[in-house]
C-alpha atoms as a PDB file:
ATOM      1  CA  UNK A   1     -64.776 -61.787  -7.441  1.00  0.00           C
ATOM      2  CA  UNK A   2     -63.349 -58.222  -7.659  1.00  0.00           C
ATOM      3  CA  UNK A   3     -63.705 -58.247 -11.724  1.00  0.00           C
ATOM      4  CA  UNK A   4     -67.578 -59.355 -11.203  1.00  0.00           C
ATOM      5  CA  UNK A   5     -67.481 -56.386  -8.290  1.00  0.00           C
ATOM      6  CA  UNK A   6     -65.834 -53.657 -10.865  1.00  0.00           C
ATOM      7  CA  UNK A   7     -68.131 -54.162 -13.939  1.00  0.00           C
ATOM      8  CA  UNK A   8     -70.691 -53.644 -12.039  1.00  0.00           C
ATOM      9  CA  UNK A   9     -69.464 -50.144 -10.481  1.00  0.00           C
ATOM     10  CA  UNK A  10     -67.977 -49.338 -13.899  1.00  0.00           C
ATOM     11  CA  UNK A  11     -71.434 -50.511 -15.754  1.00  0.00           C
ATOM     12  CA  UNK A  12     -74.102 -49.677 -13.165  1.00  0.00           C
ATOM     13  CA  UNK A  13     -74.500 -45.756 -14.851  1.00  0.00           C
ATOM     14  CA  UNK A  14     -75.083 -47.038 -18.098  1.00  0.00           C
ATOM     15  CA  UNK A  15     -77.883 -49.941 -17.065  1.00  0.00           C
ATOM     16  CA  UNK A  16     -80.617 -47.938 -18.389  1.00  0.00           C
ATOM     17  CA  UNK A  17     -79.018 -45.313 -20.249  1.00  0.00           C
ATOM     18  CA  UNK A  18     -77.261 -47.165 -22.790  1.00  0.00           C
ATOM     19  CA  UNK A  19     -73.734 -46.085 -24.488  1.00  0.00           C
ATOM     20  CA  UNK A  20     -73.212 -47.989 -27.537  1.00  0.00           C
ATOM     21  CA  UNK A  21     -69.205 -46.964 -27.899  1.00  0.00           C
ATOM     22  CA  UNK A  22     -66.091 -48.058 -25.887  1.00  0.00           C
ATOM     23  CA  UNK A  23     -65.305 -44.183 -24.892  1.00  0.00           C
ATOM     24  CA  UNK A  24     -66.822 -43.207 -22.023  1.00  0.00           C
ATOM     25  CA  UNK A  25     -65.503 -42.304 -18.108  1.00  0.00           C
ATOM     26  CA  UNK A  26     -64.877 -45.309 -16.514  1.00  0.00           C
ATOM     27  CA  UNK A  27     -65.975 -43.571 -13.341  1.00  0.00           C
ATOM     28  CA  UNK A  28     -68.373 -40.906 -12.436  1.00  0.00           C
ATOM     29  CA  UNK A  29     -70.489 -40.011  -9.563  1.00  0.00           C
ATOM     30  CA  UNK A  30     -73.079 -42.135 -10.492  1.00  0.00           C
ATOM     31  CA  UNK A  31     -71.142 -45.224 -10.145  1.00  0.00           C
ATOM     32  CA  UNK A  32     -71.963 -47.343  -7.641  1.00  0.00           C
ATOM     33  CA  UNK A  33     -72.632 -51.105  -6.862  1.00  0.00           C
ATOM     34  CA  UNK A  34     -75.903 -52.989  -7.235  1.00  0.00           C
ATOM     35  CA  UNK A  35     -77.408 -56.058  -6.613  1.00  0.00           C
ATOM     36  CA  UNK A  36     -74.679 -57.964  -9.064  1.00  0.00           C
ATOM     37  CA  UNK A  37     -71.803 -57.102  -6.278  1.00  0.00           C
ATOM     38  CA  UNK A  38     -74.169 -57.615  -3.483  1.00  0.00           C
ATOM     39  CA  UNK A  39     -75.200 -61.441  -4.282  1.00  0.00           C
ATOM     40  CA  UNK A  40     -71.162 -62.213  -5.587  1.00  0.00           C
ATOM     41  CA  UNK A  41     -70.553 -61.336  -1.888  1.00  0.00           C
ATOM     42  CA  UNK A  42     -73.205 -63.537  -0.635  1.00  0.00           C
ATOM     43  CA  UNK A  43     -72.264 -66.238  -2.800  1.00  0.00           C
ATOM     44  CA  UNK A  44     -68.653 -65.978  -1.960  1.00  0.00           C
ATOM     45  CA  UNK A  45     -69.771 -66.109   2.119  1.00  0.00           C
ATOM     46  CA  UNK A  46     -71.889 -68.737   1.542  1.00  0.00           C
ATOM     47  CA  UNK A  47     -69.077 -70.668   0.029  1.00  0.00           C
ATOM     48  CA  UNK A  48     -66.648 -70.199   2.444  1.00  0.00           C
ATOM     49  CA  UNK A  49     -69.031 -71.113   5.446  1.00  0.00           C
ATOM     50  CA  UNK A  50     -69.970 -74.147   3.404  1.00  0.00           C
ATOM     51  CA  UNK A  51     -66.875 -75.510   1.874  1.00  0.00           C
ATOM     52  CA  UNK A  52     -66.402 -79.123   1.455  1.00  0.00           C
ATOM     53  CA  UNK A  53     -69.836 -80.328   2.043  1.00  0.00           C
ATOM     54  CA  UNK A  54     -72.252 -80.262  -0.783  1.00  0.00           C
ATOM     55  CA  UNK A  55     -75.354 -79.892   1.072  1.00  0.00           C
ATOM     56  CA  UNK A  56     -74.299 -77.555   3.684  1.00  0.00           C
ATOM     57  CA  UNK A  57     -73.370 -75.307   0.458  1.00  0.00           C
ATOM     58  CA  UNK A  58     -76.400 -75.038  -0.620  1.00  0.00           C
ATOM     59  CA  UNK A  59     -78.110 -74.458   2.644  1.00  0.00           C
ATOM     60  CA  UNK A  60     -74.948 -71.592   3.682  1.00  0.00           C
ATOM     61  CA  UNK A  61     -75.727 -70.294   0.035  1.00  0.00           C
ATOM     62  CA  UNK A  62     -78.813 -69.469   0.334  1.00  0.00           C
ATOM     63  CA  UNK A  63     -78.670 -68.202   4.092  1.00  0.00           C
ATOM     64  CA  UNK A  64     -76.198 -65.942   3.008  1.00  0.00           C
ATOM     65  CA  UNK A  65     -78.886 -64.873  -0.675  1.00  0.00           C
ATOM     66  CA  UNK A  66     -81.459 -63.938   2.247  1.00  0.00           C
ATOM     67  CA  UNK A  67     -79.471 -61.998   4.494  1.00  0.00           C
ATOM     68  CA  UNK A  68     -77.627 -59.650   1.550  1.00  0.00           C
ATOM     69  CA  UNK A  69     -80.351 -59.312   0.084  1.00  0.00           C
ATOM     70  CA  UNK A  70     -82.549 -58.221   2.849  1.00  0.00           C
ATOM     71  CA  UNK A  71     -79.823 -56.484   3.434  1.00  0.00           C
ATOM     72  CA  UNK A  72     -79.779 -54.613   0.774  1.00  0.00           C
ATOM     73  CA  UNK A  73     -83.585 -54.566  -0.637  1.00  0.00           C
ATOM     74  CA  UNK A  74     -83.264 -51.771  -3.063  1.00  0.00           C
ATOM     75  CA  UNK A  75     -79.697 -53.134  -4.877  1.00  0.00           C
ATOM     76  CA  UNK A  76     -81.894 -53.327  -7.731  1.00  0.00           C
ATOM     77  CA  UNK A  77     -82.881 -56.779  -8.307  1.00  0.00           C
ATOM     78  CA  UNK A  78     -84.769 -58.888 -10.787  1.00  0.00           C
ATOM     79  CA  UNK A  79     -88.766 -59.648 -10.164  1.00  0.00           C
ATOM     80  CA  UNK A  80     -88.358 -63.566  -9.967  1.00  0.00           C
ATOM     81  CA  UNK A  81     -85.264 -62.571  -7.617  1.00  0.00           C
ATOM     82  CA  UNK A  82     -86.814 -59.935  -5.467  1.00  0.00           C
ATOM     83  CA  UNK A  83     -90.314 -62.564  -5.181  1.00  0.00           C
ATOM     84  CA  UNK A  84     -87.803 -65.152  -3.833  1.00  0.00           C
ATOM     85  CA  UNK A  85     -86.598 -62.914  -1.715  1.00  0.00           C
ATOM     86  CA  UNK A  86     -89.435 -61.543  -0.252  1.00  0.00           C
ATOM     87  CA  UNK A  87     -91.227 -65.647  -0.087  1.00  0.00           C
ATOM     88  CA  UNK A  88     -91.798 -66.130   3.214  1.00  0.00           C
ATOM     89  CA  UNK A  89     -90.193 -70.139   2.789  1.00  0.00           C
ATOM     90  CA  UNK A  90     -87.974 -68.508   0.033  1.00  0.00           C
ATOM     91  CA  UNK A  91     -88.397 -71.722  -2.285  1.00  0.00           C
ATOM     92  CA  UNK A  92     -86.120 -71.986  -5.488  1.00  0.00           C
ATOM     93  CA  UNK A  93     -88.090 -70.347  -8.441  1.00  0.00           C
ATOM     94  CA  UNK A  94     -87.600 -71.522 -12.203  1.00  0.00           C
ATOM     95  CA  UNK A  95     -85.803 -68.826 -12.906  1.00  0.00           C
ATOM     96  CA  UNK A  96     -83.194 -68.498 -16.128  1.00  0.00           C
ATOM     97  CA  UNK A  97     -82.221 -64.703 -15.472  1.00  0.00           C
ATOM     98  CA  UNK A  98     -78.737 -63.636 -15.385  1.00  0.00           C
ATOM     99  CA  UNK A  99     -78.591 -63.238 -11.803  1.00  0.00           C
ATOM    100  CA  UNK A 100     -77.325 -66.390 -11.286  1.00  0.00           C
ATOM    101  CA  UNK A 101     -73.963 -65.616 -13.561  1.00  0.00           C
ATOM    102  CA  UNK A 102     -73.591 -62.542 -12.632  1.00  0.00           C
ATOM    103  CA  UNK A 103     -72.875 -63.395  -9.139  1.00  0.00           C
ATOM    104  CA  UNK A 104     -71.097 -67.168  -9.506  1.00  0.00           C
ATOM    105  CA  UNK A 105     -67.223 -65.250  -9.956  1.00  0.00           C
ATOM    106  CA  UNK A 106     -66.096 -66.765  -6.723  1.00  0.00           C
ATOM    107  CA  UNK A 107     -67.044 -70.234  -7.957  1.00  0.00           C
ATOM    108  CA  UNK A 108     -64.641 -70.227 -10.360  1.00  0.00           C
ATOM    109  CA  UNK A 109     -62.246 -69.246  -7.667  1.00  0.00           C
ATOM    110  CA  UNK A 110     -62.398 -71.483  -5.090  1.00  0.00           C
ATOM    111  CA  UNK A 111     -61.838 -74.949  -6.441  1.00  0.00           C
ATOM    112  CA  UNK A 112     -58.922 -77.048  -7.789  1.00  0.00           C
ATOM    113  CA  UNK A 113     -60.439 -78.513 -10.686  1.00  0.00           C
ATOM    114  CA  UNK A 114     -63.712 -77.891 -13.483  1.00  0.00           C
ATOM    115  CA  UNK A 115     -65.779 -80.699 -12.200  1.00  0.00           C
ATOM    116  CA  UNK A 116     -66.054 -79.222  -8.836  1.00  0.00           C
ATOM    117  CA  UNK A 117     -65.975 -75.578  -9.914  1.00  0.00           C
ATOM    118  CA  UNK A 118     -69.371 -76.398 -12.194  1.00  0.00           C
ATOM    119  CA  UNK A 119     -71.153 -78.840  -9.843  1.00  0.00           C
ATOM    120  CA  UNK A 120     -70.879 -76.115  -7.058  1.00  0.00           C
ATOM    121  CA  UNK A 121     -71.585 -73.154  -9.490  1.00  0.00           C
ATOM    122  CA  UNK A 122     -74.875 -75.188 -10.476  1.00  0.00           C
ATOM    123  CA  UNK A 123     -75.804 -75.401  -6.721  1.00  0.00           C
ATOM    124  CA  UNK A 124     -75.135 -71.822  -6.218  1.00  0.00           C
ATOM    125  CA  UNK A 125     -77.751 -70.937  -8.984  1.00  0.00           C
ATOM    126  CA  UNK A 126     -80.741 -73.863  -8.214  1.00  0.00           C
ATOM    127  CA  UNK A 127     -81.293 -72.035  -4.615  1.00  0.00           C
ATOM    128  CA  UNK A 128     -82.874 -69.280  -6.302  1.00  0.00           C
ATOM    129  CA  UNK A 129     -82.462 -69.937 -10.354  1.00  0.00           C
ATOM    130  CA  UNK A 130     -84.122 -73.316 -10.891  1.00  0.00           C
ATOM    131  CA  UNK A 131     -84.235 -72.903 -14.908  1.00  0.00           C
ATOM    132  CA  UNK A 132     -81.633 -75.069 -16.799  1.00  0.00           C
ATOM    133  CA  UNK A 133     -80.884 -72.125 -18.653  1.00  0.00           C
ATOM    134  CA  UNK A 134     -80.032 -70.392 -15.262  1.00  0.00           C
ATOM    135  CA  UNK A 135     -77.689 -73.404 -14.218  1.00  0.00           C
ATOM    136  CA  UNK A 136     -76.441 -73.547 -17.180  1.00  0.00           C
ATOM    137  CA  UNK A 137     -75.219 -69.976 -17.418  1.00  0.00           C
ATOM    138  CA  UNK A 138     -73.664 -69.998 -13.791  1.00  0.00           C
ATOM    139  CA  UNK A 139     -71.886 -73.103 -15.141  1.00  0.00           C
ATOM    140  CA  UNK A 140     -70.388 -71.939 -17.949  1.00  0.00           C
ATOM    141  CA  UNK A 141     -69.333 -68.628 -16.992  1.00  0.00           C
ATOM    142  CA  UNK A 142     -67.644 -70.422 -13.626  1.00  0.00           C
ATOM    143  CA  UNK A 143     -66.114 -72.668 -16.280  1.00  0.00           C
ATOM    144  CA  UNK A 144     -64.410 -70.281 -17.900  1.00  0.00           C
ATOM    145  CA  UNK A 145     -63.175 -68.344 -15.150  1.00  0.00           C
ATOM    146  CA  UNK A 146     -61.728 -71.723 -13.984  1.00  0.00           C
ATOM    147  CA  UNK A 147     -59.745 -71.876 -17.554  1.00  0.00           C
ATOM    148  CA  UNK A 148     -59.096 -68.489 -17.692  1.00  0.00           C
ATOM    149  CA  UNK A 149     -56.949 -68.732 -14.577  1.00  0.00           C
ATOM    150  CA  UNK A 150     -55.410 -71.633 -15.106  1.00  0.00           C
ATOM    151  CA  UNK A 151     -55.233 -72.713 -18.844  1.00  0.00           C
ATOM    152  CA  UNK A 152     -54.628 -68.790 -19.886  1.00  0.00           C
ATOM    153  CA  UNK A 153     -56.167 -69.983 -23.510  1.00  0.00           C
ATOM    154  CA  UNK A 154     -58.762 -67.603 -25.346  1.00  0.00           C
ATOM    155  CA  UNK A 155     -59.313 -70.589 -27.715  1.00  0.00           C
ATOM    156  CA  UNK A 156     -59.014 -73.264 -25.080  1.00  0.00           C
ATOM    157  CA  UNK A 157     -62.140 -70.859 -23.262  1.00  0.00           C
ATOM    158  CA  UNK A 158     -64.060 -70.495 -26.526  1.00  0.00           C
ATOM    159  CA  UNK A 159     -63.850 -73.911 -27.735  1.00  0.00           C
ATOM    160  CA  UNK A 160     -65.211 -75.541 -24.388  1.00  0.00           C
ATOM    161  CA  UNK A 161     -67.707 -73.303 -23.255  1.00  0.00           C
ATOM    162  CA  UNK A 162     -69.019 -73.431 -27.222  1.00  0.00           C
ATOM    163  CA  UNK A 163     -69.041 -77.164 -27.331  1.00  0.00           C
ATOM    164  CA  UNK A 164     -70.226 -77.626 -23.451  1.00  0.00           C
ATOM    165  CA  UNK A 165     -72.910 -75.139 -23.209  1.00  0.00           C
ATOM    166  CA  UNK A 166     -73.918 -74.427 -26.497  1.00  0.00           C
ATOM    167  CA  UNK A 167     -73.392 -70.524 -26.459  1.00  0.00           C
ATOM    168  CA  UNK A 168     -72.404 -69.202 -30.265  1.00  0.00           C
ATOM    169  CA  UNK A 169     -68.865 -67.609 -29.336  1.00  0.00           C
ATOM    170  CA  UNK A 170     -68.140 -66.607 -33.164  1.00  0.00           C
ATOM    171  CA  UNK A 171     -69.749 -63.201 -33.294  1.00  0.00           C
ATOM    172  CA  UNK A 172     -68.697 -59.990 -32.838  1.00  0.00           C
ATOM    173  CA  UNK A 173     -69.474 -57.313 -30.992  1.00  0.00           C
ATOM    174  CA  UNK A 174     -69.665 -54.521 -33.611  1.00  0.00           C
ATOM    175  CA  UNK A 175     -72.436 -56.615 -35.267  1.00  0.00           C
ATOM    176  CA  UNK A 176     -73.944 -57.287 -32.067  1.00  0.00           C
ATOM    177  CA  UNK A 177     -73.851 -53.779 -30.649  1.00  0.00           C
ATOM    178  CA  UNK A 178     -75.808 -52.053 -32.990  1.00  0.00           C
ATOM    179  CA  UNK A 179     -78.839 -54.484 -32.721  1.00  0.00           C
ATOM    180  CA  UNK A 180     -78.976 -55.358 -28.827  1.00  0.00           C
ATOM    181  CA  UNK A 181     -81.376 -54.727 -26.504  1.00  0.00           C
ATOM    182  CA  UNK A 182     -81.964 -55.238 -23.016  1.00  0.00           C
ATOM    183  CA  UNK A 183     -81.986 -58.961 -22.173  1.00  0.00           C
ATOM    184  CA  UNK A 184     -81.711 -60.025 -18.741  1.00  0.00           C
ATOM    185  CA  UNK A 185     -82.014 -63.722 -19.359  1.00  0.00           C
ATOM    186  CA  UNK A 186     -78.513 -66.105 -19.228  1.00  0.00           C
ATOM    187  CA  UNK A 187     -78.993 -67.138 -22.851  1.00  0.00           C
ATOM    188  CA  UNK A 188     -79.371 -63.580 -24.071  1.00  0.00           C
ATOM    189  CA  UNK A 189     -76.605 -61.809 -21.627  1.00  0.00           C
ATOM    190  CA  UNK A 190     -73.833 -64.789 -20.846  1.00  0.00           C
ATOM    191  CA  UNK A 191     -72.322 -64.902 -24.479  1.00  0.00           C
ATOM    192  CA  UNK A 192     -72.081 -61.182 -25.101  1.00  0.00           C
ATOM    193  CA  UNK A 193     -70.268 -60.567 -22.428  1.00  0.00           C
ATOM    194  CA  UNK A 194     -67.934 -64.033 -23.222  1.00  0.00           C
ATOM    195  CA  UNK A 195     -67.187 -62.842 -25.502  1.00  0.00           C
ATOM    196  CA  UNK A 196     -66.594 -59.453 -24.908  1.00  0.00           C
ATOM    197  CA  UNK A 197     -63.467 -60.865 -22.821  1.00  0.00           C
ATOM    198  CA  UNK A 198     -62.843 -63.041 -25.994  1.00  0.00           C
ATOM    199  CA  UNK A 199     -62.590 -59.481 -28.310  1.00  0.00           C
ATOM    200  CA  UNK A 200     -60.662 -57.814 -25.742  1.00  0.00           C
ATOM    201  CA  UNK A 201     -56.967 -57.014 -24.983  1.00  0.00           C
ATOM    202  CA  UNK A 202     -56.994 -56.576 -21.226  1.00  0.00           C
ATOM    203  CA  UNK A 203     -59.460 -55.825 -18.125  1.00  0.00           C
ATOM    204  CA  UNK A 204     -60.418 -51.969 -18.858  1.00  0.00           C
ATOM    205  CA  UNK A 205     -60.956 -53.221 -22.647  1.00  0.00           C
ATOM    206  CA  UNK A 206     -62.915 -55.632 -21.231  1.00  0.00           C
ATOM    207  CA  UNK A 207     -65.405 -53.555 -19.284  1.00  0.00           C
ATOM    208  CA  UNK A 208     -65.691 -50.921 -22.189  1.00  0.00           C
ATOM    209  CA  UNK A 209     -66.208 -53.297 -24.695  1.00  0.00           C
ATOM    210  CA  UNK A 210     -69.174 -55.074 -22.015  1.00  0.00           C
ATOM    211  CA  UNK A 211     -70.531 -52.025 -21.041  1.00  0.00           C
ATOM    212  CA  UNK A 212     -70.734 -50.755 -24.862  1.00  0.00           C
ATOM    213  CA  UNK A 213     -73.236 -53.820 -26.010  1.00  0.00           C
ATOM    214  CA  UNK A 214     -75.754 -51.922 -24.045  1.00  0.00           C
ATOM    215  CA  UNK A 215     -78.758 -53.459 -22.638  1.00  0.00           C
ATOM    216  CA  UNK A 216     -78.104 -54.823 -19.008  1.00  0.00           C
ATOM    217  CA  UNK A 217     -74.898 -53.322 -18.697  1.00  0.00           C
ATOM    218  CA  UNK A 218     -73.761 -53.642 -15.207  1.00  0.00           C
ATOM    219  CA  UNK A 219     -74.586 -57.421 -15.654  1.00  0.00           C
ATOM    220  CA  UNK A 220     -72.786 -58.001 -18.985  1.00  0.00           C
ATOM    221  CA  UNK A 221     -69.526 -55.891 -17.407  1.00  0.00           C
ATOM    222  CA  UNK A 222     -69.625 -58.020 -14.639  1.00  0.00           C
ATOM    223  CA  UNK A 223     -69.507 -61.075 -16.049  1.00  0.00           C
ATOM    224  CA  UNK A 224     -67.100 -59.958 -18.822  1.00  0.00           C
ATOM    225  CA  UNK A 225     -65.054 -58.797 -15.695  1.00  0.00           C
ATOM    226  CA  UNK A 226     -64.721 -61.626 -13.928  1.00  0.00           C
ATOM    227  CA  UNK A 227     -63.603 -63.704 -16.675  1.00  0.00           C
ATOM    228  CA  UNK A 228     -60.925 -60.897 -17.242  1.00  0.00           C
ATOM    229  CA  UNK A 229     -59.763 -60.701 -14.167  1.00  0.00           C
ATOM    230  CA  UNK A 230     -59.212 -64.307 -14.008  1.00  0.00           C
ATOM    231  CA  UNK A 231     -57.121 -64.564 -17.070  1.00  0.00           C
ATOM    232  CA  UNK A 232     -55.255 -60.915 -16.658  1.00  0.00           C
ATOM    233  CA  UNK A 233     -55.607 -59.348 -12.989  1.00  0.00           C
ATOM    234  CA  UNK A 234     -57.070 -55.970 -12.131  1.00  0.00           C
ATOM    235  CA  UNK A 235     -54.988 -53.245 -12.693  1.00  0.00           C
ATOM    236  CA  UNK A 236     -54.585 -51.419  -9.270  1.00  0.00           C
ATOM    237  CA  UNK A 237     -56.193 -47.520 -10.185  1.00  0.00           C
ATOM    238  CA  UNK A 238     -59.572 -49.053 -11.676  1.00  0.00           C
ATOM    239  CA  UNK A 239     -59.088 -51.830  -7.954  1.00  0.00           C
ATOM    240  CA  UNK A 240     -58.792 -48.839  -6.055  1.00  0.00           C
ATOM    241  CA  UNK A 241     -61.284 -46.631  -7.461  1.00  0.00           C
ATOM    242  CA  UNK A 242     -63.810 -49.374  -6.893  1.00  0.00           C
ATOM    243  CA  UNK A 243     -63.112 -50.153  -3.716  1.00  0.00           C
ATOM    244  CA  UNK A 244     -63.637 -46.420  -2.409  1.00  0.00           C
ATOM    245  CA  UNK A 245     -67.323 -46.909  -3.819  1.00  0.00           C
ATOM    246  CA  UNK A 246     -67.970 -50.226  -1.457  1.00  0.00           C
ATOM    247  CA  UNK A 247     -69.123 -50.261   2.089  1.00  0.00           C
ATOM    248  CA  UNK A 248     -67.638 -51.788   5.012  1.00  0.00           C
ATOM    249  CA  UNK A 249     -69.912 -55.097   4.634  1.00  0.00           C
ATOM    250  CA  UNK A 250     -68.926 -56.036   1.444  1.00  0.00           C
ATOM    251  CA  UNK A 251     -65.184 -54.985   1.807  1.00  0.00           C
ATOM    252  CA  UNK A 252     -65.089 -56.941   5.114  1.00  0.00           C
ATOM    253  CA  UNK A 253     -66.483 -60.188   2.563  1.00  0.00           C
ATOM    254  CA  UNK A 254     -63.895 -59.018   0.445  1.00  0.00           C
ATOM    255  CA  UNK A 255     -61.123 -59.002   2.725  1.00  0.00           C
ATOM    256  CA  UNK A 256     -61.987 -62.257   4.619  1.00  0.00           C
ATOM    257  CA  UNK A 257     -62.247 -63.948   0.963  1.00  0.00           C
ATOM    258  CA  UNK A 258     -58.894 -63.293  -0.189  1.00  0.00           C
ATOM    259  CA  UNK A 259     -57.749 -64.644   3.325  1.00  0.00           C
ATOM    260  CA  UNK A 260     -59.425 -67.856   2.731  1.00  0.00           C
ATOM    261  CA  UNK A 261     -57.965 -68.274  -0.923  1.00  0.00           C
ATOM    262  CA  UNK A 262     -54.688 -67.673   0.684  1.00  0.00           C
ATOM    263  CA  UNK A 263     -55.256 -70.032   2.795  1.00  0.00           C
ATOM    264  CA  UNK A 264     -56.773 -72.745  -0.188  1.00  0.00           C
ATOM    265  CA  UNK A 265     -53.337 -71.736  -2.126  1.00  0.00           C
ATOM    266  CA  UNK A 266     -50.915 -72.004   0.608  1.00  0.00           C
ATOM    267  CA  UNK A 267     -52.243 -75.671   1.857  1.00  0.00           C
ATOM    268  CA  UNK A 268     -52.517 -77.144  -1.500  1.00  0.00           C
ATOM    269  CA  UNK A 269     -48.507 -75.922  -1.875  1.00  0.00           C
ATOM    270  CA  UNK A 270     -47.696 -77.139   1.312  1.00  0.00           C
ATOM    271  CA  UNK A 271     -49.532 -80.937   0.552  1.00  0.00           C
END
């Protein structure tokens, strides 16, 4: 959750001012979270109040979509996302924008095995990102956090999300970096920033390499980032940093979240 949380500090000053290089301050003034930290908060509330019951999920999912982002109207969402928003019945639209990857991180968190971590990743995105392509992109990159915490396997990651979900994993990002251009769907955001993790030698690499591709940046780094944190942790001057840049909503999600996966870790040692 906190890698999906960081990119998007880290990327958010770059979103529509491009910086196609790795070397740029990881931090400035103009850093700041957007609507990418603000849903992976709801999402991670809506999961907790929810657990263990499919279609209470859904239902605590999307409560928790409404009130964060009514919160929060000007966190800089998509136009199929803000419409939702604003719907009076707030029905799910078909929707395949990366909104619904960019927020899944705690997905990939919160269960014990890939079948669940997918099936409740795919719920997360349907309340508001009907597409398949939307689905699918939650999926995968939930997927791969899952593996990147537990298998700690570049080509274990690459080879399933490739052969699951159909993303083309084998490029690289100085050929893609020079051509790329703001793309805020799953299909054209999800495997850049895949495999900007997959190119990368640790979190910060991660981010710079994310934020670098250009186009939707804070999106891309936060993806990238919560697959990196997943597989390496967050070192604690870039988790600090970040963290001064959050209000007291979101830390208090933040903070009651790594209770509860305390809690998941400490009952599954004790069975």
């Amino acid at each position: 959750m906190l890698g999906a949380i960081i990119g998007d500090i880290i990327g958010s000053p770059y979103e529509r001012h491009n910086i196609k290089t790795v070397d740029f301050p990881l931090f400035s003034g103009r850093s700041r979270f957007t609507d990418d930290t603000v849903l992976t908060a709801a999402l991670a509330e809506g999961l907790m109040d929810g657990f263990g019951d499919e279609v209470k999920t859904e239902a605590c999912v999307k409560s928790s979509m409404l009130k964060f982002g009514r919160r929060y109207p000007k966190a800089g969402y998509g136009s199929h996302f803000k419409r939702w928003l604003l719907s009076p019945d707030a029905e799910t639209c078909d929707s395949f924008g990366n909104g619904a990857a960019m927020r899944v991180s705690p997905a990939g968190w919160i269960f014990s095995d890939l079948e669940a971590t997918e099936k409740y990743a795919a719920i997360s995105a349907r309340v508001s990102h009907g597409h398949p392509e939307g689905i699918k992109g939650a999926s995968s990159v939930a997927g791969a956090i899952f593996l990147a915490r537990t298998a700690k396997d570049k080509a274990v990651i690459k080879k399933y999300v490739e052969g699951k979900y159909g993303y083309d994993l084998s490029r690289r990002i100085d050929d893609i970096r020079p051509v790329y251009a703001f793309d805020s769907s799953c299909q054209g955001s999800v495997p850049e920033a895949i495999i900007a993790f997959l190119e990368s030698d640790g979190f910060e690499d991660t981010i710079r390499k994310a934020v670098s591709i250009g186009g939707d940046s804070d999106t891309i780094a936060a993806i990238a980032g919560s697959v990196a944190e997943a597989f390496w942790g967050i070192p604690e001057d870039i988790k600090h940093e970040s963290l001064e840049r959050l209000d007291t909503v979101i830390l208090s999600v933040i903070e009651r979240w790594e209770i509860f996966l305390y809690g998941l870790r400490r009952d599954k040692f004790n069975n």
